[in-house]
N, C-alpha and C. Protein backbone atom coordinates (compact mmCIF):
# COMPACT_ATOMS: atom_id res chain seq x y z
N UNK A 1 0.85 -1.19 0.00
CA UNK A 1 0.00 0.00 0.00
C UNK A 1 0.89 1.24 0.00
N UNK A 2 0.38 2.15 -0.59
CA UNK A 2 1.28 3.39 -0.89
C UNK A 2 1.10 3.82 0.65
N UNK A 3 2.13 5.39 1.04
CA UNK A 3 2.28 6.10 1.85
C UNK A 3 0.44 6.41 2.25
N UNK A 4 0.12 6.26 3.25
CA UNK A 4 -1.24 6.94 4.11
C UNK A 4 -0.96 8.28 4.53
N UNK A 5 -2.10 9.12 3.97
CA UNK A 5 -1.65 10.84 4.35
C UNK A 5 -3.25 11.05 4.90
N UNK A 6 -2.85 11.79 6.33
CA UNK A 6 -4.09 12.21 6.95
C UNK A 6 -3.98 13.91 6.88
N UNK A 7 -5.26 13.95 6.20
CA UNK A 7 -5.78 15.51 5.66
C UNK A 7 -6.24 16.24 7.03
N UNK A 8 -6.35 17.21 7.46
CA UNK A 8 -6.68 18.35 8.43
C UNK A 8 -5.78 19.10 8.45
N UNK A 9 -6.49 20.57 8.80
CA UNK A 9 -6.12 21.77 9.28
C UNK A 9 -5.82 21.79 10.92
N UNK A 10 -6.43 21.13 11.31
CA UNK A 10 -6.28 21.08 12.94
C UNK A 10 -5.11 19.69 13.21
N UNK A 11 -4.35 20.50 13.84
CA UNK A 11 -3.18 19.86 14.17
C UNK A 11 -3.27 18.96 15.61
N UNK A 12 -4.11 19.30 16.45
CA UNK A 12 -4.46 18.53 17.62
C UNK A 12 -5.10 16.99 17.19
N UNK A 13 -6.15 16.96 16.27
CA UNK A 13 -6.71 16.17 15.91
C UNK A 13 -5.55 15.19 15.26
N UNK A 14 -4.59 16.07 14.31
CA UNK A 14 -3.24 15.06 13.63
C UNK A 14 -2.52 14.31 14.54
N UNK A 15 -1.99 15.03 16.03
CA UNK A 15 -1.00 14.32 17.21
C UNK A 15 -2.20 13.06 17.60
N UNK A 16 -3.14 13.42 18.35
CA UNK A 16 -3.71 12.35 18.54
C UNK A 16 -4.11 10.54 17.64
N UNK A 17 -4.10 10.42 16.15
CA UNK A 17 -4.82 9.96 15.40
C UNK A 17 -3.02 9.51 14.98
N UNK A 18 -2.41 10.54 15.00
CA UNK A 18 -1.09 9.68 14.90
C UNK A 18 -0.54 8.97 16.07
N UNK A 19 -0.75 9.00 17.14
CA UNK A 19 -0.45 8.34 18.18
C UNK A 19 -0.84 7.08 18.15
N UNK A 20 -2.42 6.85 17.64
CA UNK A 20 -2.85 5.62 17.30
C UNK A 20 -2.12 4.74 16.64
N UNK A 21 -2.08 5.31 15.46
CA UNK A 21 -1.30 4.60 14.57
C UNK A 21 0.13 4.28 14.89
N UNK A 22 1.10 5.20 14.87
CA UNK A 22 2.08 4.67 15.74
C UNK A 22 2.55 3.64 16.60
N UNK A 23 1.29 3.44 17.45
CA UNK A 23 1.19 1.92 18.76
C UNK A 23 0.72 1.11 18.04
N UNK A 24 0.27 1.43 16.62
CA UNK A 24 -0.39 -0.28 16.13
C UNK A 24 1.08 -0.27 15.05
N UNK A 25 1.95 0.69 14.75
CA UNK A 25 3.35 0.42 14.01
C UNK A 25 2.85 0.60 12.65
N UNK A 26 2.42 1.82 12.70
CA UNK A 26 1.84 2.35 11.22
C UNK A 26 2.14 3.80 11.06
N UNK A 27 3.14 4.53 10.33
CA UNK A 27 3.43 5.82 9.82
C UNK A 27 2.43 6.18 9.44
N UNK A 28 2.15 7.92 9.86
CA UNK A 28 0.85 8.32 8.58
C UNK A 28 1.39 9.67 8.72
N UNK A 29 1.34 10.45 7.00
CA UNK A 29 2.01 11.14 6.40
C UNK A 29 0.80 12.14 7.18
N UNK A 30 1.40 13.59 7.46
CA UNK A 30 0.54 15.22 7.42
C UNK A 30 0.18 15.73 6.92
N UNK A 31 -0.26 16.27 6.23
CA UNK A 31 -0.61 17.24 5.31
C UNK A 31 -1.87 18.31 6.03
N UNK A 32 -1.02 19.57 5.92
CA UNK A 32 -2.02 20.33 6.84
C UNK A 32 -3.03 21.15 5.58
N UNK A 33 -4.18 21.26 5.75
CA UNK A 33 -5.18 22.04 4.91
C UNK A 33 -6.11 22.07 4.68
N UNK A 34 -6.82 23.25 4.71
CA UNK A 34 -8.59 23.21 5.43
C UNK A 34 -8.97 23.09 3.78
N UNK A 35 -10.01 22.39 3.65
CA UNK A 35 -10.64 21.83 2.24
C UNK A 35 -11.87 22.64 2.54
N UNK A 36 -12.54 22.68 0.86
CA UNK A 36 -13.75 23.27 1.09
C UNK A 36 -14.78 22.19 1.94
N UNK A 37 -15.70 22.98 2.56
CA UNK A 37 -17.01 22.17 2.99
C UNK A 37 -18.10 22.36 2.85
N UNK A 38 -18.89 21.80 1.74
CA UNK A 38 -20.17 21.92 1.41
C UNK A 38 -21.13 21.92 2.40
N UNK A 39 -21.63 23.46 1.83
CA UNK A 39 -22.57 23.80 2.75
C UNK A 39 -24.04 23.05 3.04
N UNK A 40 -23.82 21.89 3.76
CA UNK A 40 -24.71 20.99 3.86
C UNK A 40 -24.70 20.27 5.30
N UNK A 41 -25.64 20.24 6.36
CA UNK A 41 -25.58 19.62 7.26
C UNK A 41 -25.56 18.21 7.38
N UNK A 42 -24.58 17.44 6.67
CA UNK A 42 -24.37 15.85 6.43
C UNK A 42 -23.32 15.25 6.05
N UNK A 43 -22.76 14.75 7.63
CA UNK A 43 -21.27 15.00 7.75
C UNK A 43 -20.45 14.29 7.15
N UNK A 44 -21.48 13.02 6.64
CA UNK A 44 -20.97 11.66 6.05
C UNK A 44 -20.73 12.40 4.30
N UNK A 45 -21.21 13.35 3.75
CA UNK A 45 -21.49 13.92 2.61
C UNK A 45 -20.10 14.81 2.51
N UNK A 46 -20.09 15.43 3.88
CA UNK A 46 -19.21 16.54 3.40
C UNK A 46 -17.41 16.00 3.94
N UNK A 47 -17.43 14.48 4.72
CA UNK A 47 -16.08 13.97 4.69
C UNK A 47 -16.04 13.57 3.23
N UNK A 48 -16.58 12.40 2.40
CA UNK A 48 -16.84 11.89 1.69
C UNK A 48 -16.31 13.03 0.68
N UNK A 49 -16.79 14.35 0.12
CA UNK A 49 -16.12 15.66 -0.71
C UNK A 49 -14.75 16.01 -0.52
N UNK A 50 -14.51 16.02 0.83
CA UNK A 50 -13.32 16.02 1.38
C UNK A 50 -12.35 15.48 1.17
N UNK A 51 -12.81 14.42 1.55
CA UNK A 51 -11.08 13.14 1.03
C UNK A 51 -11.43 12.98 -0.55
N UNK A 52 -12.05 13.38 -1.27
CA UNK A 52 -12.05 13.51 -3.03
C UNK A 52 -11.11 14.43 -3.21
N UNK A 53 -11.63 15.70 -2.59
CA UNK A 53 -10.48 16.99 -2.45
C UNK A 53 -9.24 16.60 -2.40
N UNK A 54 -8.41 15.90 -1.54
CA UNK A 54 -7.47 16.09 -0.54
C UNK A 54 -7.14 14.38 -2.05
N UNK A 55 -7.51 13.54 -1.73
CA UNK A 55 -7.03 12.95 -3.20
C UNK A 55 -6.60 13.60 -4.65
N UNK A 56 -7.81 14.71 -5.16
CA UNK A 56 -6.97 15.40 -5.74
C UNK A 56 -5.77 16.15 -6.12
N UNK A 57 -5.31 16.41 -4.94
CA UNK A 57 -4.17 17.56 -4.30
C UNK A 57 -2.84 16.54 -4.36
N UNK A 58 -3.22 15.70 -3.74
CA UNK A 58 -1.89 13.98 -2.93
C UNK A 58 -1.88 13.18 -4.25
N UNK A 59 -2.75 13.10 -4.88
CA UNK A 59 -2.86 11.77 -5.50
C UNK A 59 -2.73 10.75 -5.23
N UNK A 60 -2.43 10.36 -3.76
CA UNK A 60 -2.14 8.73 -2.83
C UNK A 60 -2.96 8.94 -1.90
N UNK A 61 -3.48 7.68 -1.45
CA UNK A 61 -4.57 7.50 -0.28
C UNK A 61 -4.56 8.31 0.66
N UNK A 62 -5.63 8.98 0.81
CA UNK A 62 -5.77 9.63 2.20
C UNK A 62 -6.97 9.66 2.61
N UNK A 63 -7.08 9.79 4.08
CA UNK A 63 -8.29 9.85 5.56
C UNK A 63 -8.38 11.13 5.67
N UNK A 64 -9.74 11.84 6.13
CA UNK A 64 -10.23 12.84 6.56
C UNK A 64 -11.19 12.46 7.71
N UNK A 65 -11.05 12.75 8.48
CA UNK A 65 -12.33 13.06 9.75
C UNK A 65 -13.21 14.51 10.01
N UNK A 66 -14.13 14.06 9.95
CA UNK A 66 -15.26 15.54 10.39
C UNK A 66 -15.76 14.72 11.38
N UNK A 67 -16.43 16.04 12.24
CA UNK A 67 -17.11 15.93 13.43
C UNK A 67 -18.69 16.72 13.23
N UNK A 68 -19.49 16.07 14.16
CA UNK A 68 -20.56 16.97 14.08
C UNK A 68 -20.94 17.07 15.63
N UNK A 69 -21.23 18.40 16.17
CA UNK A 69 -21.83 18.28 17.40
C UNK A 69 -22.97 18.64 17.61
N UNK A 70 -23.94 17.88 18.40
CA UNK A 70 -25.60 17.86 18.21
C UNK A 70 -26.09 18.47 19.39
N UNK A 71 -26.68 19.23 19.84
CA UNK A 71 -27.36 19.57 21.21
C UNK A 71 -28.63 19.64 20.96
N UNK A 72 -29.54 18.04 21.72
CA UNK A 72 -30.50 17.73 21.78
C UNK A 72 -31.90 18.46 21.79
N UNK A 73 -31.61 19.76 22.80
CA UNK A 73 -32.49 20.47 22.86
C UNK A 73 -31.74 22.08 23.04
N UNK A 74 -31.21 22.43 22.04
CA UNK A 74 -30.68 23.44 21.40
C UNK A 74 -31.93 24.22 21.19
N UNK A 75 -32.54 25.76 22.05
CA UNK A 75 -33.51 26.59 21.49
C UNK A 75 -33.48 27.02 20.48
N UNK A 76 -34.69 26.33 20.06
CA UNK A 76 -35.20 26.42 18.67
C UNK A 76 -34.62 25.74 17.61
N UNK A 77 -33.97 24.85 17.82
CA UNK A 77 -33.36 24.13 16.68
C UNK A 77 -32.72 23.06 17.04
N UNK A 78 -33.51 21.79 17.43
CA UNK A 78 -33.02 20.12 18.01
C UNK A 78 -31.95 20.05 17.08
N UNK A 79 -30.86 19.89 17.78
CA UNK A 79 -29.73 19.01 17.05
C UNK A 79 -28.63 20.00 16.73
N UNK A 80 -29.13 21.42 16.76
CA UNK A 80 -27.97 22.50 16.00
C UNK A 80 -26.84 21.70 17.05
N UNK A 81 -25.32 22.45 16.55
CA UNK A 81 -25.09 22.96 15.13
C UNK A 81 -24.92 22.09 14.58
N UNK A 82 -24.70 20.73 14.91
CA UNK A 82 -24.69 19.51 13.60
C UNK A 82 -23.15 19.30 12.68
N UNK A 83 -23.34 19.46 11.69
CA UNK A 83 -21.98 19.08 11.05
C UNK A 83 -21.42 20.84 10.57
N UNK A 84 -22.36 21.51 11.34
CA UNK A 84 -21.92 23.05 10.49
C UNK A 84 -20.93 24.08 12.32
N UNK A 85 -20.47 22.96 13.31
CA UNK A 85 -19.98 23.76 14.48
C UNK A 85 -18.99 24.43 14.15
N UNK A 86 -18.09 24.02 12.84
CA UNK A 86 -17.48 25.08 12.64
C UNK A 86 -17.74 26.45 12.32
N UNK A 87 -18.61 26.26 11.48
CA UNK A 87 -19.30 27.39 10.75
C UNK A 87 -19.96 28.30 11.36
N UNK A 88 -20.91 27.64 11.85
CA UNK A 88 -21.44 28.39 13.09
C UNK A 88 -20.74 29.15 13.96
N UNK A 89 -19.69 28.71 14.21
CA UNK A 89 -19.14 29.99 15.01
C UNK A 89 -18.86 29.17 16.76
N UNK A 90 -19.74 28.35 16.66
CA UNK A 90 -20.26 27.32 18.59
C UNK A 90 -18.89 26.96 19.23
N UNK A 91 -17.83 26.59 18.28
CA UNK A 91 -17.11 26.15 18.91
C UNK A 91 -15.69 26.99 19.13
N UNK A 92 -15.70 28.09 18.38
CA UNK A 92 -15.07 29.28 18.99
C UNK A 92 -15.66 30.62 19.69
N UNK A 93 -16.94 29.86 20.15
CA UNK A 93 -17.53 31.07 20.54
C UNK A 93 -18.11 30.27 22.02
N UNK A 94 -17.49 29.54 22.88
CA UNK A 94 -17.94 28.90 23.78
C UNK A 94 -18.75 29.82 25.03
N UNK A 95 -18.43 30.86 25.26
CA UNK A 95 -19.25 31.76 26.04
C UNK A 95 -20.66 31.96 25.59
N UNK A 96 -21.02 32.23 24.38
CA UNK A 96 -21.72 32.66 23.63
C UNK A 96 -23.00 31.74 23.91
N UNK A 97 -22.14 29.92 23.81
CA UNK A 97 -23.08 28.66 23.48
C UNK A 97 -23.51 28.78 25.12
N UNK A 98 -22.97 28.69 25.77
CA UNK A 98 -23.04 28.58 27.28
C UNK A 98 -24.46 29.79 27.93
N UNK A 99 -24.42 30.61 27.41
CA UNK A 99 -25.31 31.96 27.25
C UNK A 99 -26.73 31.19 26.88
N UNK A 100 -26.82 30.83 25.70
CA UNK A 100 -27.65 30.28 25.00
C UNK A 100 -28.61 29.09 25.76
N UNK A 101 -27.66 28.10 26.59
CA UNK A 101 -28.25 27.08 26.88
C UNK A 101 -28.61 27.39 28.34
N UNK A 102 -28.34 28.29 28.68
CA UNK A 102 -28.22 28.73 30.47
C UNK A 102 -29.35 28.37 30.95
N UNK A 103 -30.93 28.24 30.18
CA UNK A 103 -31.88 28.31 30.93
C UNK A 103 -32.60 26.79 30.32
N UNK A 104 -31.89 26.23 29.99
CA UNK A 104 -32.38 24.86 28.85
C UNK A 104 -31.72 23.63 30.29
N UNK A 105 -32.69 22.82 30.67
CA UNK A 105 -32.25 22.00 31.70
C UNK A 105 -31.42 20.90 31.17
N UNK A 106 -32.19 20.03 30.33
CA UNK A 106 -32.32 18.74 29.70
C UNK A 106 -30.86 18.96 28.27
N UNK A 107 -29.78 19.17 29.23
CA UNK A 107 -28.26 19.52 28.57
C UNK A 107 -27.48 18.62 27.65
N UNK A 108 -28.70 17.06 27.03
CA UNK A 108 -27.77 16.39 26.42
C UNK A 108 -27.39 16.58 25.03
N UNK A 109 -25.93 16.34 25.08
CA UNK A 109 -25.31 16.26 23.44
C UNK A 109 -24.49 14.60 22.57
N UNK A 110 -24.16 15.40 21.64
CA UNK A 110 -22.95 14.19 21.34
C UNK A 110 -22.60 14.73 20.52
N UNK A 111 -21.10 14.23 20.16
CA UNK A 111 -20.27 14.04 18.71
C UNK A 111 -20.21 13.11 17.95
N UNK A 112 -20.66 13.07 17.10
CA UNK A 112 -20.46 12.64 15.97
C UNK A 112 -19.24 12.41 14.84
N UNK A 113 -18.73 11.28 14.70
CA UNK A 113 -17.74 11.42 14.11
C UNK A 113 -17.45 10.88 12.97
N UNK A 114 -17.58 11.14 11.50
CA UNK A 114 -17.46 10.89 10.59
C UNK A 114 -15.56 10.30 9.63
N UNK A 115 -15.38 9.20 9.46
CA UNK A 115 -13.62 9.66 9.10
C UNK A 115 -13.98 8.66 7.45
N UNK A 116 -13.27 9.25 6.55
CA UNK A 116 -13.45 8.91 5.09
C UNK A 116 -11.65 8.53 4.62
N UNK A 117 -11.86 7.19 4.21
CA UNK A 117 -10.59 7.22 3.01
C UNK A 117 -11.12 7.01 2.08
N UNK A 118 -9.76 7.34 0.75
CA UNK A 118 -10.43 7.26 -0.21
C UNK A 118 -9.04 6.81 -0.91
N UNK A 119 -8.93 5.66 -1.66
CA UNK A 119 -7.94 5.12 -1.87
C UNK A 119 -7.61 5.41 -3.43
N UNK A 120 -8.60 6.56 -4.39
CA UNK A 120 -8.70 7.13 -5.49
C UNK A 120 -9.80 5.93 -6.27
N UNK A 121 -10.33 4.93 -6.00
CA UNK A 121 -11.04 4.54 -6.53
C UNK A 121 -12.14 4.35 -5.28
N UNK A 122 -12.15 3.76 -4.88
CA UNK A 122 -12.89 3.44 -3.66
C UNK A 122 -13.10 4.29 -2.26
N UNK A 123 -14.36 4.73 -1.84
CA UNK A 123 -14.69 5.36 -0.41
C UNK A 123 -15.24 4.72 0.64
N UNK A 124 -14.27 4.43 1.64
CA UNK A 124 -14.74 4.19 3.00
C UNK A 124 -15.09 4.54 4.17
N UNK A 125 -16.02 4.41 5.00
CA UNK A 125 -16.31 5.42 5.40
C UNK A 125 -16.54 4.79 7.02
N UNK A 126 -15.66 5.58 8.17
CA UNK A 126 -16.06 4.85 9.21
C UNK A 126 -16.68 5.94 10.20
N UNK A 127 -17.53 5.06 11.61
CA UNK A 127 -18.43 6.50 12.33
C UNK A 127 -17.78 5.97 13.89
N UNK A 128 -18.10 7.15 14.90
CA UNK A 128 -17.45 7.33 15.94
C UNK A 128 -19.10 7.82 16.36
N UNK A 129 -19.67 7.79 18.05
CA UNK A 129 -20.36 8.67 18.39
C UNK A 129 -19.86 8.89 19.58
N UNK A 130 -19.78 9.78 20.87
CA UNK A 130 -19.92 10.25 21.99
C UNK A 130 -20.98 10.76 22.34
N UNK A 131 -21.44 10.29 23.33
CA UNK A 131 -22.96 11.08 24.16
C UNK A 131 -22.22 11.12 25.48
N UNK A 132 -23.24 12.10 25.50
CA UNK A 132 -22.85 13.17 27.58
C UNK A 132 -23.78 14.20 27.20
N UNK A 133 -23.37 15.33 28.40
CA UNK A 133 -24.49 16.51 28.70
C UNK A 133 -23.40 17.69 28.25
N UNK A 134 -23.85 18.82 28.11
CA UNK A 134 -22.93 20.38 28.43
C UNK A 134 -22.92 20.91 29.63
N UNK A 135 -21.96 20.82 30.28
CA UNK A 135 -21.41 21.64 31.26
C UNK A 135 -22.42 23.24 31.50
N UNK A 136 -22.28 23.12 32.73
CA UNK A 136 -23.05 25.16 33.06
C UNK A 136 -21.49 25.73 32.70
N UNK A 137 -20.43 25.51 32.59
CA UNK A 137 -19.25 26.64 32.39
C UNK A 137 -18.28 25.77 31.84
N UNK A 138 -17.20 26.71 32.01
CA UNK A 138 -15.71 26.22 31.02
C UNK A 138 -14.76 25.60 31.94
N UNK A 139 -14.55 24.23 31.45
CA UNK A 139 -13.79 23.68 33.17
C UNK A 139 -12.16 22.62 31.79
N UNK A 140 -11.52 22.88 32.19
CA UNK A 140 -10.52 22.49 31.96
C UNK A 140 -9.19 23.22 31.81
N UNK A 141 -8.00 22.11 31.52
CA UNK A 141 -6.41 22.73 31.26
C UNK A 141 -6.32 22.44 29.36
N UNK A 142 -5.62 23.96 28.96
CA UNK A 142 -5.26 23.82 27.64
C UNK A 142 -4.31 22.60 26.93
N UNK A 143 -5.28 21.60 26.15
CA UNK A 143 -4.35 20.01 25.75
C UNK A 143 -4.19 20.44 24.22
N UNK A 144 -2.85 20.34 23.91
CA UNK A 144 -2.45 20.21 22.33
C UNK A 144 -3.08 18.97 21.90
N UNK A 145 -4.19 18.46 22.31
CA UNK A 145 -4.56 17.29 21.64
C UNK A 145 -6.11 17.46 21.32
N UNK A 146 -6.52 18.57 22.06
CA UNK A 146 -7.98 18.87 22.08
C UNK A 146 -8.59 18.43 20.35
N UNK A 147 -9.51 18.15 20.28
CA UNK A 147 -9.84 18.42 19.02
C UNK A 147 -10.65 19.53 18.91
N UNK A 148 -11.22 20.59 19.68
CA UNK A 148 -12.42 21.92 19.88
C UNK A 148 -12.34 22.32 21.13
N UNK A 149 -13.12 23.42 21.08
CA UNK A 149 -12.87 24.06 22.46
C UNK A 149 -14.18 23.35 23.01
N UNK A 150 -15.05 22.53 22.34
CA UNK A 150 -15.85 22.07 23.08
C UNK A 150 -15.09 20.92 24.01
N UNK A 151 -14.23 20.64 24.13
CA UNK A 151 -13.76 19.90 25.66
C UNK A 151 -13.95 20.87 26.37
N UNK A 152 -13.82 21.83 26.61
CA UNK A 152 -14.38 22.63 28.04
C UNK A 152 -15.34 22.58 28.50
N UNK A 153 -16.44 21.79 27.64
CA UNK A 153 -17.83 22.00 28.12
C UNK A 153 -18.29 20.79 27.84
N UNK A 154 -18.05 19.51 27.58
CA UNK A 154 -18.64 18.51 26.73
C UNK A 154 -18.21 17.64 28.08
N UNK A 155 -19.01 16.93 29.23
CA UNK A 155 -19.01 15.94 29.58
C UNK A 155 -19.43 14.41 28.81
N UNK A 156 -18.57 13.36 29.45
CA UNK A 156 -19.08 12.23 28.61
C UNK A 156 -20.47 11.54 29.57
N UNK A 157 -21.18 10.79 29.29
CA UNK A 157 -21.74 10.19 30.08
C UNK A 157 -20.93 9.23 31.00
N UNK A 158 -21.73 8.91 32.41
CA UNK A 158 -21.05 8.16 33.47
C UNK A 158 -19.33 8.50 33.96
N UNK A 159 -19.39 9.99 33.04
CA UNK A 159 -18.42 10.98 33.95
C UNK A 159 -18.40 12.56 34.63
N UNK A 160 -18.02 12.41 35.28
CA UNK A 160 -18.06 14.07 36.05
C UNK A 160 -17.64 15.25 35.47
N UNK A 161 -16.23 14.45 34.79
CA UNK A 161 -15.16 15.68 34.24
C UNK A 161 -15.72 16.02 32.68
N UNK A 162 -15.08 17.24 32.56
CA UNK A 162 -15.23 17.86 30.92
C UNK A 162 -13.93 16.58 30.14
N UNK A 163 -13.94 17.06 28.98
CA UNK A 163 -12.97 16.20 27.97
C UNK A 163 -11.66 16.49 28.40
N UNK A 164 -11.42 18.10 28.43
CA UNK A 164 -10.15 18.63 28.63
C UNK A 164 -9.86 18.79 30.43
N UNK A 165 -10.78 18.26 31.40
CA UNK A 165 -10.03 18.06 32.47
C UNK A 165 -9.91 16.65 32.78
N UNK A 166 -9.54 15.80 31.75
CA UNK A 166 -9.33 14.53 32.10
C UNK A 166 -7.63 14.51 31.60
N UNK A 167 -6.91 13.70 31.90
CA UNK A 167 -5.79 13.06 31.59
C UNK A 167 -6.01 12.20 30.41
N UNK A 168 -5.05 11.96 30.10
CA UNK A 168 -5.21 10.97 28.44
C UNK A 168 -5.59 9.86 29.09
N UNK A 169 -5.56 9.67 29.98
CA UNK A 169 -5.94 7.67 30.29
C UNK A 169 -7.04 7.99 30.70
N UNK A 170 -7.14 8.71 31.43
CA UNK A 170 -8.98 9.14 31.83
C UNK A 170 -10.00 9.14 30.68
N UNK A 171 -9.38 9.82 29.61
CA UNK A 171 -10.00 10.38 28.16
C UNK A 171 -10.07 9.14 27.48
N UNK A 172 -8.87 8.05 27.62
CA UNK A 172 -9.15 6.77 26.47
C UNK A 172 -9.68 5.84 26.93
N UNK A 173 -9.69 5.70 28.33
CA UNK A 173 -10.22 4.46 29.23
C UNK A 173 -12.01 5.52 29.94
N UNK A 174 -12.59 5.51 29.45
CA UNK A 174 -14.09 6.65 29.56
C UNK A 174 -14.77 5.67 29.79
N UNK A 175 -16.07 5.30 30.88
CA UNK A 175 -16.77 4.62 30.47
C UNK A 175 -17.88 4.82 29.97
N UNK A 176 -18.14 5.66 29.03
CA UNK A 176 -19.21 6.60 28.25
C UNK A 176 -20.03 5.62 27.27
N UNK A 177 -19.26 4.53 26.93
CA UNK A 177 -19.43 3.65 25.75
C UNK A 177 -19.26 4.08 24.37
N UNK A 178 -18.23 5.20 24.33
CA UNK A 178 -18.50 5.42 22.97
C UNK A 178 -17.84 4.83 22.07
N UNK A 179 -17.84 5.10 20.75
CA UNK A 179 -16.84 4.27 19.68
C UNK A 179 -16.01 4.75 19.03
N UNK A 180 -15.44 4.78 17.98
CA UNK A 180 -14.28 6.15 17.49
C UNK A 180 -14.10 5.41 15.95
N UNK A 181 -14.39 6.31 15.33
CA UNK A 181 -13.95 6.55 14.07
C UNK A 181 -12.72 6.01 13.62
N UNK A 182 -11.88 6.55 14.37
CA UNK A 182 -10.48 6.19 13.84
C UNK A 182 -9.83 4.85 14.41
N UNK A 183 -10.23 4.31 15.58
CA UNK A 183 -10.27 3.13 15.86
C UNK A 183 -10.70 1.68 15.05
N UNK A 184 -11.83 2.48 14.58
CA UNK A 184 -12.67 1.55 13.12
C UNK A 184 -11.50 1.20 12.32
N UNK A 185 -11.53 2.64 11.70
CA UNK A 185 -10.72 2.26 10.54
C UNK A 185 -9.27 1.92 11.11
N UNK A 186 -8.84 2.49 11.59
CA UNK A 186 -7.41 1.48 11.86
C UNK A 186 -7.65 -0.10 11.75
N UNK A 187 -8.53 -0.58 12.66
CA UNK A 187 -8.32 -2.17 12.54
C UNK A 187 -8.63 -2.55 11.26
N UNK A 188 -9.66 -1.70 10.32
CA UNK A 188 -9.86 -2.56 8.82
C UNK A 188 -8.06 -1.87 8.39
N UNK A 189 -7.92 -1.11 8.35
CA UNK A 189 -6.39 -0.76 7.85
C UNK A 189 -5.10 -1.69 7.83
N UNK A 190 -5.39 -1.85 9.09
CA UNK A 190 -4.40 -2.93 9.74
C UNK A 190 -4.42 -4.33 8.97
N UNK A 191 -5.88 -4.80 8.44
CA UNK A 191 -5.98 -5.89 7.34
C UNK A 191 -5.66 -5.81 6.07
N UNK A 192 -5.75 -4.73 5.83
CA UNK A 192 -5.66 -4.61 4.24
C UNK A 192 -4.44 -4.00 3.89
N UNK A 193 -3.01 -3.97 4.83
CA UNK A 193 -1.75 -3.83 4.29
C UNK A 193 -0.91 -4.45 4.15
């Protein structure tokens, strides 16, 4: 299999996802660069554009991950911001979201996690979810691994702490039940080289 190049602009998301790989004894190439994202709330749609993009550019296999974050009972709009938190503004604007939900009891969310290769003929596509509640405030220490500033506010379920006041073993050993994207695809990866 040719060189594996993982596409993002966010460099936190790159240390982490290479760490993975690394402990299973797998190199994966960088390439930093924000791709367009179709303006469409459908995250599986707009990784899927993405790693087409980012194939174009490389011409050798590469992974993209998007995220979507959902808040259940978001006023006036179940589910905002969805696959558009960048866009929106939610996740650099964490005061703002916190404002918003202040008087909303029933605080549950999740992430969503979308990750796409695309090997220039073929698209695969693997999913991640996290469920928990939002925090009333901003509780954590600044991690070069964060993937959003929503770790300040994103509890998991059947935990106390935010994302970013956990330790990495706290953060990988969670008992939230969630699943991970990049976990997926690593183990089909791991078969097919």
């Amino acid at each position: 299999m040719e060189n594996l190049t993982y596409i993002t602009g966010n460099y936190g998301k790159y240390i982490s996802v290479k760490e993975k790989f690394e402990n299973a004894g797998i190199t994966i190439n960088y390439f930093k660069c924000d791709l367009y994202e179709p303006d469409i709330n459908d995250i599986e749609f707009i990784s899927k554009e993405k790693a087409r993009q980012a194939y174009e550019k490389l011409g050798s296999p590469v992974f993209v991950a998007d995220s979507g974050f959902y808040i259940d009972n978001y006023p006036n709009n179940p589910g905002y911001p969805g696959a558009f938190v960048k866009r929106s503004g939610v996740s650099s604007n964490i005061e703002q979201l916190l404002k918003i939900m202040k008087s909303v009891n029933n605080r549950s969310c999740y992430f969503l996690d979308c990750l796409t290769f695309f090997d220039g003929s073929e698209y695969y596509q693997f999913f991640g979810i996290s469920k928990g509640t939002l925090s009333n405030e901003m509780r954590g220490h600044e991690n070069k691994k964060a993937k959003s500033n929503l770790w300040y506010v994103f509890v998991p379920n059947n935990c106390y702490k935010t994302l970013a006041e956990m330790s990495d073993e706290e953060r990988n050993n969670r008992p939230d039940g969630r699943t991970s994207a990049t976990d997926e695809f690593l183990e089909w990866y791991k078969k097919i080289i």
